[in-house]
C-alpha atoms as a PDB file:
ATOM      1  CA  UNK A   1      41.392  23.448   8.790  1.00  0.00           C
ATOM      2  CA  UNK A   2      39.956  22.811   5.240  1.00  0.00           C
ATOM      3  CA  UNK A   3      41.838  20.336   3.079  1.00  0.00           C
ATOM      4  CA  UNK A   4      41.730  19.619  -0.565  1.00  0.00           C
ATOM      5  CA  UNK A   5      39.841  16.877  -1.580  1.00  0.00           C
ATOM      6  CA  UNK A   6      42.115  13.837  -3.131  1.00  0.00           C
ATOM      7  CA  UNK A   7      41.020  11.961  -6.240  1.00  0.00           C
ATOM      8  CA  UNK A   8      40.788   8.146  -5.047  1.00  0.00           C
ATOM      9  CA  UNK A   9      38.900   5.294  -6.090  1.00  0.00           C
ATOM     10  CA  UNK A  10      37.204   5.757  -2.748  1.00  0.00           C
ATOM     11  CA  UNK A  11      36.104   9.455  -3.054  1.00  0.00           C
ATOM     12  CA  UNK A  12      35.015   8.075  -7.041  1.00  0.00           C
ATOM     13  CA  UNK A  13      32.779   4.851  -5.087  1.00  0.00           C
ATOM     14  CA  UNK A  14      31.295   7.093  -2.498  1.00  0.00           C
ATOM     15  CA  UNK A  15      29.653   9.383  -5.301  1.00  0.00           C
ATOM     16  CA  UNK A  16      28.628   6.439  -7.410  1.00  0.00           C
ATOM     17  CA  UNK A  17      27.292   4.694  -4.418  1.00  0.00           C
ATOM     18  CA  UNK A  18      25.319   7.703  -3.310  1.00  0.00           C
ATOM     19  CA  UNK A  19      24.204   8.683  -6.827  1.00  0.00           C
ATOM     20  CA  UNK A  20      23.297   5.179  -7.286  1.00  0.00           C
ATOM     21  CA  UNK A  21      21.392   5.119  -4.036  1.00  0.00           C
ATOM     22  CA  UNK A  22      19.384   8.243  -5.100  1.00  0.00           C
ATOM     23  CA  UNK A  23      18.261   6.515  -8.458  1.00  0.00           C
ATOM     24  CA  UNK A  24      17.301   3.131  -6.914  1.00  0.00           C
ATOM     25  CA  UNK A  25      15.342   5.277  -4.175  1.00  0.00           C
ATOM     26  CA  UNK A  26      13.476   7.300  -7.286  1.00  0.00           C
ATOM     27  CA  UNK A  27      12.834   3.625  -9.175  1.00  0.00           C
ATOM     28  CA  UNK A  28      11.908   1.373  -6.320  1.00  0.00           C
ATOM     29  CA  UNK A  29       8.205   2.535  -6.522  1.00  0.00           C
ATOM     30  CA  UNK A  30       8.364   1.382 -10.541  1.00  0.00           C
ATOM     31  CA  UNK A  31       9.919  -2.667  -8.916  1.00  0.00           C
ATOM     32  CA  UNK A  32      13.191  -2.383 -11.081  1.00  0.00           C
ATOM     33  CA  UNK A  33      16.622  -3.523 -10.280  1.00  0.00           C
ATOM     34  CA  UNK A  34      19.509  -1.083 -11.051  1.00  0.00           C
ATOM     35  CA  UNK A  35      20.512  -3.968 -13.537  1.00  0.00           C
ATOM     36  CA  UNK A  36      17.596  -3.549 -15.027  1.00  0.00           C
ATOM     37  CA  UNK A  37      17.073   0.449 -15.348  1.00  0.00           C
ATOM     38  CA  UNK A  38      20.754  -0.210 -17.476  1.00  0.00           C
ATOM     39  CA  UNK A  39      19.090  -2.557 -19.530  1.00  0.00           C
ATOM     40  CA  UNK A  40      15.823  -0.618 -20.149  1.00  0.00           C
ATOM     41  CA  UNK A  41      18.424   2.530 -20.715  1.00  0.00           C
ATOM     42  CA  UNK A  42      19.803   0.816 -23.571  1.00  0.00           C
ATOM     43  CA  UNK A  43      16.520  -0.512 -25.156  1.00  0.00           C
ATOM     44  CA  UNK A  44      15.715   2.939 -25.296  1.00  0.00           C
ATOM     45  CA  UNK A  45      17.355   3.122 -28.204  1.00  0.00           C
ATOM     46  CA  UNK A  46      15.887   0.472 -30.191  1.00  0.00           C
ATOM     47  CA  UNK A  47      16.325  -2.888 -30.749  1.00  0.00           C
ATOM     48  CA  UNK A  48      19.500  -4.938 -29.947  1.00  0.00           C
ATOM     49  CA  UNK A  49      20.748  -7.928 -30.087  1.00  0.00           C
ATOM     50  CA  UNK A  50      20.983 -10.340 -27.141  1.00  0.00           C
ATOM     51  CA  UNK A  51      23.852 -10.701 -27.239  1.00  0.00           C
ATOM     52  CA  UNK A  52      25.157  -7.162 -27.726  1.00  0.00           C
ATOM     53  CA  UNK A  53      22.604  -6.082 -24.704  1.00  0.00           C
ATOM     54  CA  UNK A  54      24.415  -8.751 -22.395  1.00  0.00           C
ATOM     55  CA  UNK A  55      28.414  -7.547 -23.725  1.00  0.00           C
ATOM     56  CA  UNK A  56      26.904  -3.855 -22.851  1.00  0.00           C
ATOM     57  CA  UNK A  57      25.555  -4.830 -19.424  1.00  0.00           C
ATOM     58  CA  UNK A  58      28.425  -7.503 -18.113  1.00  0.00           C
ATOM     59  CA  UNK A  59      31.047  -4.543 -19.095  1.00  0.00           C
ATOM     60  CA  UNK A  60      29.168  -1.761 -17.760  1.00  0.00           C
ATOM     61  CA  UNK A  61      28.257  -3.533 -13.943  1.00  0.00           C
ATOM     62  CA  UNK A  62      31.137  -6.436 -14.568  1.00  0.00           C
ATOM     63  CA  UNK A  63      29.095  -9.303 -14.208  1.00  0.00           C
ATOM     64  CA  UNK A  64      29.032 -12.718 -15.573  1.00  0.00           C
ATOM     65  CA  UNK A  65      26.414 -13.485 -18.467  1.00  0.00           C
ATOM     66  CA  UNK A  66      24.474 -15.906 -16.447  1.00  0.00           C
ATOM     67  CA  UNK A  67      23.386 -12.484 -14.153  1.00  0.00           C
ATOM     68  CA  UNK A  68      22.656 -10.401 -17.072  1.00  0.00           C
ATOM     69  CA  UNK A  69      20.649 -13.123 -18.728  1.00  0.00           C
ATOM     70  CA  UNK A  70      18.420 -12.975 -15.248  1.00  0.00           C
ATOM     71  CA  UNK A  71      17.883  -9.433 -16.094  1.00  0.00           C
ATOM     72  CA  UNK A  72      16.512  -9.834 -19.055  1.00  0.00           C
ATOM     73  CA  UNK A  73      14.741 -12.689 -18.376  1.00  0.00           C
ATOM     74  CA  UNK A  74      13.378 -10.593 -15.329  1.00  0.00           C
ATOM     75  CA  UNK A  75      12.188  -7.670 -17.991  1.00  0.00           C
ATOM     76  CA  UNK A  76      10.389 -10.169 -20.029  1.00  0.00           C
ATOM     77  CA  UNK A  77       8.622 -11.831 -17.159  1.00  0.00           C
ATOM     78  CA  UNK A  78       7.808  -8.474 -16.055  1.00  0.00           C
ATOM     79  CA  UNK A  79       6.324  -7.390 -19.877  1.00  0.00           C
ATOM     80  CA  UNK A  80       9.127  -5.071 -19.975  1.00  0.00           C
ATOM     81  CA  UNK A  81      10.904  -6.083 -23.089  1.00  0.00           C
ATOM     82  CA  UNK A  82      10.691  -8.726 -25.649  1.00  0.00           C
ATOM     83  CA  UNK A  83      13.113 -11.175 -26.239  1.00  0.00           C
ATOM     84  CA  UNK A  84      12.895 -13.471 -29.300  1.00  0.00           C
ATOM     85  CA  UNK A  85      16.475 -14.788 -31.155  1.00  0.00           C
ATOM     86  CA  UNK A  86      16.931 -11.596 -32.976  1.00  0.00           C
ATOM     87  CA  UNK A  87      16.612  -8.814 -30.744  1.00  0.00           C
ATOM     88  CA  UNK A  88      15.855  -7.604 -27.416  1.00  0.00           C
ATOM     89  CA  UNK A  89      13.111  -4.649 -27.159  1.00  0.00           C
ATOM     90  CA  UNK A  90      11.135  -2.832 -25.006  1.00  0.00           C
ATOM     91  CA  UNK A  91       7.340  -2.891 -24.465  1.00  0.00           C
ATOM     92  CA  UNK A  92       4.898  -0.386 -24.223  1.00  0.00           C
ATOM     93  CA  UNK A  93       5.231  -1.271 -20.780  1.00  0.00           C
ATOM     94  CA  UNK A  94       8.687  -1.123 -20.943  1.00  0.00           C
ATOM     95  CA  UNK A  95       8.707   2.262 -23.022  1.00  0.00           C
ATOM     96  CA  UNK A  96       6.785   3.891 -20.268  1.00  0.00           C
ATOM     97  CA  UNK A  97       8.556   2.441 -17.686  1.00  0.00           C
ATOM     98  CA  UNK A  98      11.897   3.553 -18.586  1.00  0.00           C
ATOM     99  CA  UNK A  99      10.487   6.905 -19.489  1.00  0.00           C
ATOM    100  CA  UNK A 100       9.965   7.166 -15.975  1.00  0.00           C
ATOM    101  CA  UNK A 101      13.475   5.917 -14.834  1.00  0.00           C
ATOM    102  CA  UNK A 102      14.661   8.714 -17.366  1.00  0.00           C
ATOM    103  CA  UNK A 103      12.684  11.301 -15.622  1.00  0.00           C
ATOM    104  CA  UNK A 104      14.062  10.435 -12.374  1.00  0.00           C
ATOM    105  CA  UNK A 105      17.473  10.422 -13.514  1.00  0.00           C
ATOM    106  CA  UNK A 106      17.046  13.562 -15.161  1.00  0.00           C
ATOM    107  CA  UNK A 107      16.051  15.265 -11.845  1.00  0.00           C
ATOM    108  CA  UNK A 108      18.735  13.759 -10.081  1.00  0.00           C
ATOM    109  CA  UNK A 109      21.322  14.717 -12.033  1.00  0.00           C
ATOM    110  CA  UNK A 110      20.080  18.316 -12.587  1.00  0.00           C
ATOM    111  CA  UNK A 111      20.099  18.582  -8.766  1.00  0.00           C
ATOM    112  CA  UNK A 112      23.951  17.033  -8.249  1.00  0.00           C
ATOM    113  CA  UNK A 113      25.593  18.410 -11.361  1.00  0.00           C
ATOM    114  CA  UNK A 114      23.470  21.410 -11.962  1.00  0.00           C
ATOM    115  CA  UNK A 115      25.092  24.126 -10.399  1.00  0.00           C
ATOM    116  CA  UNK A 116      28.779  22.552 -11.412  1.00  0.00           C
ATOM    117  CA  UNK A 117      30.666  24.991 -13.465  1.00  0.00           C
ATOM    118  CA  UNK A 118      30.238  23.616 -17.071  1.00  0.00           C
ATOM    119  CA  UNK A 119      34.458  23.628 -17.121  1.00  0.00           C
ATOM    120  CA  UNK A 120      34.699  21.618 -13.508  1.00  0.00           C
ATOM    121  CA  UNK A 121      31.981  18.738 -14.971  1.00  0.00           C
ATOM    122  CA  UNK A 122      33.732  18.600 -18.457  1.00  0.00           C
ATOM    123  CA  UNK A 123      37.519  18.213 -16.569  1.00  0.00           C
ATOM    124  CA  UNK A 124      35.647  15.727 -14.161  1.00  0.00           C
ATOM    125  CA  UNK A 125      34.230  13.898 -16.664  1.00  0.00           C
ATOM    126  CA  UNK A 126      37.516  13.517 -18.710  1.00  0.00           C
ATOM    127  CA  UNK A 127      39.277  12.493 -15.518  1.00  0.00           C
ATOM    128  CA  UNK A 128      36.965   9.686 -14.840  1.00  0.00           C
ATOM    129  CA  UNK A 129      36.646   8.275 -18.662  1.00  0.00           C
ATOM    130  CA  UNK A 130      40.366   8.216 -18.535  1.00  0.00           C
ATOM    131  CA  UNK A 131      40.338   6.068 -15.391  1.00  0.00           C
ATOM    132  CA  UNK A 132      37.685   4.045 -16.738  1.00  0.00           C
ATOM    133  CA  UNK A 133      39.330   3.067 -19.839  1.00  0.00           C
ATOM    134  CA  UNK A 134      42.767   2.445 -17.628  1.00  0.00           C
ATOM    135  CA  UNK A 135      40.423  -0.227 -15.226  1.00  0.00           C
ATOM    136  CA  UNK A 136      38.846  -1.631 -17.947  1.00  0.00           C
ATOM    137  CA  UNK A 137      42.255  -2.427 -19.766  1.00  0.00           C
ATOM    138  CA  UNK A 138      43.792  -3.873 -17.018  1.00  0.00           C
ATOM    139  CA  UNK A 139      41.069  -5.645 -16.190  1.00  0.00           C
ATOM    140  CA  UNK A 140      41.118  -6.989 -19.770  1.00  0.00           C
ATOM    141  CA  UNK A 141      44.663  -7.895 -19.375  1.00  0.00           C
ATOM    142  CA  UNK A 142      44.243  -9.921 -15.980  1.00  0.00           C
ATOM    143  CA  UNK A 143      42.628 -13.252 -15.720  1.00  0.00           C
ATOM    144  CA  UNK A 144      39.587 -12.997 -13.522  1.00  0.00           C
END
């Protein structure tokens, strides 16, 4: 007998984990950390500040700053990124390597989500932003 899946932060962790599993299975060949394929992800862009790249990173993996200052002091070291007081920004190394992280990703995704009816991934994707912002605020509103 077949029963109907229940949303719980457990059945939420298991896909992360596995998704996240599949990605640092793609990028271990390319010797990044999943900290750092976020932080390559969001030098894509351009340019940031440090300190903007470290608010982005601590409240996307909630970490401390001391771990996301590793990071990028592990992309520098690496010739991944460039770090000087006014901004953060990728290499040519870096470019290429995240270009390859993107790639991955891409291929991941278009194999999990793919054949999702485009109404299912846009009500799944609502449900989960809405529990994100509900974690993140009462994570905000609780001492650590």
């Amino acid at each position: 007998m077949s029963t109907t899946p229940t949303l719980t932060g457990q059945a939420i962790g298991q896909a992360h984990y596995a998704t996240r599993a599949l990605l640092e299975r793609a990028v271990a060949p390319l010797g990044v950390s999943f900290g750092q394929v976020l932080a390559l992800n969001v030098l894509a862009a351009g340019p940031v500040e440090p300190a903007h790249l470290v608010r982005r990173i601590t409240s996307t993996l909630k970490v401390d700053e001391p771990a996301v200052h590793e990071v990028i002091a592990s992309l520098v070291d690496a010739d991944l990124a460039h770090l000087d007081e006014a901004s953060v920004r990728l290499t040519d190394t870096g470019r290429a390597t995240q270009a390859r992280i993107a790639d991955a990703a891409a291929g991941i995704t278009t194999r999990l989500y793919g054949d999702i009816p485009a109404d299912e991934a846009s009500a799944a994707a609502r449900v989960l932003t809405l529990i994100t912002q509900r974690a993140n605020a009462e994570l905000a509103a609780t001492p650590a």
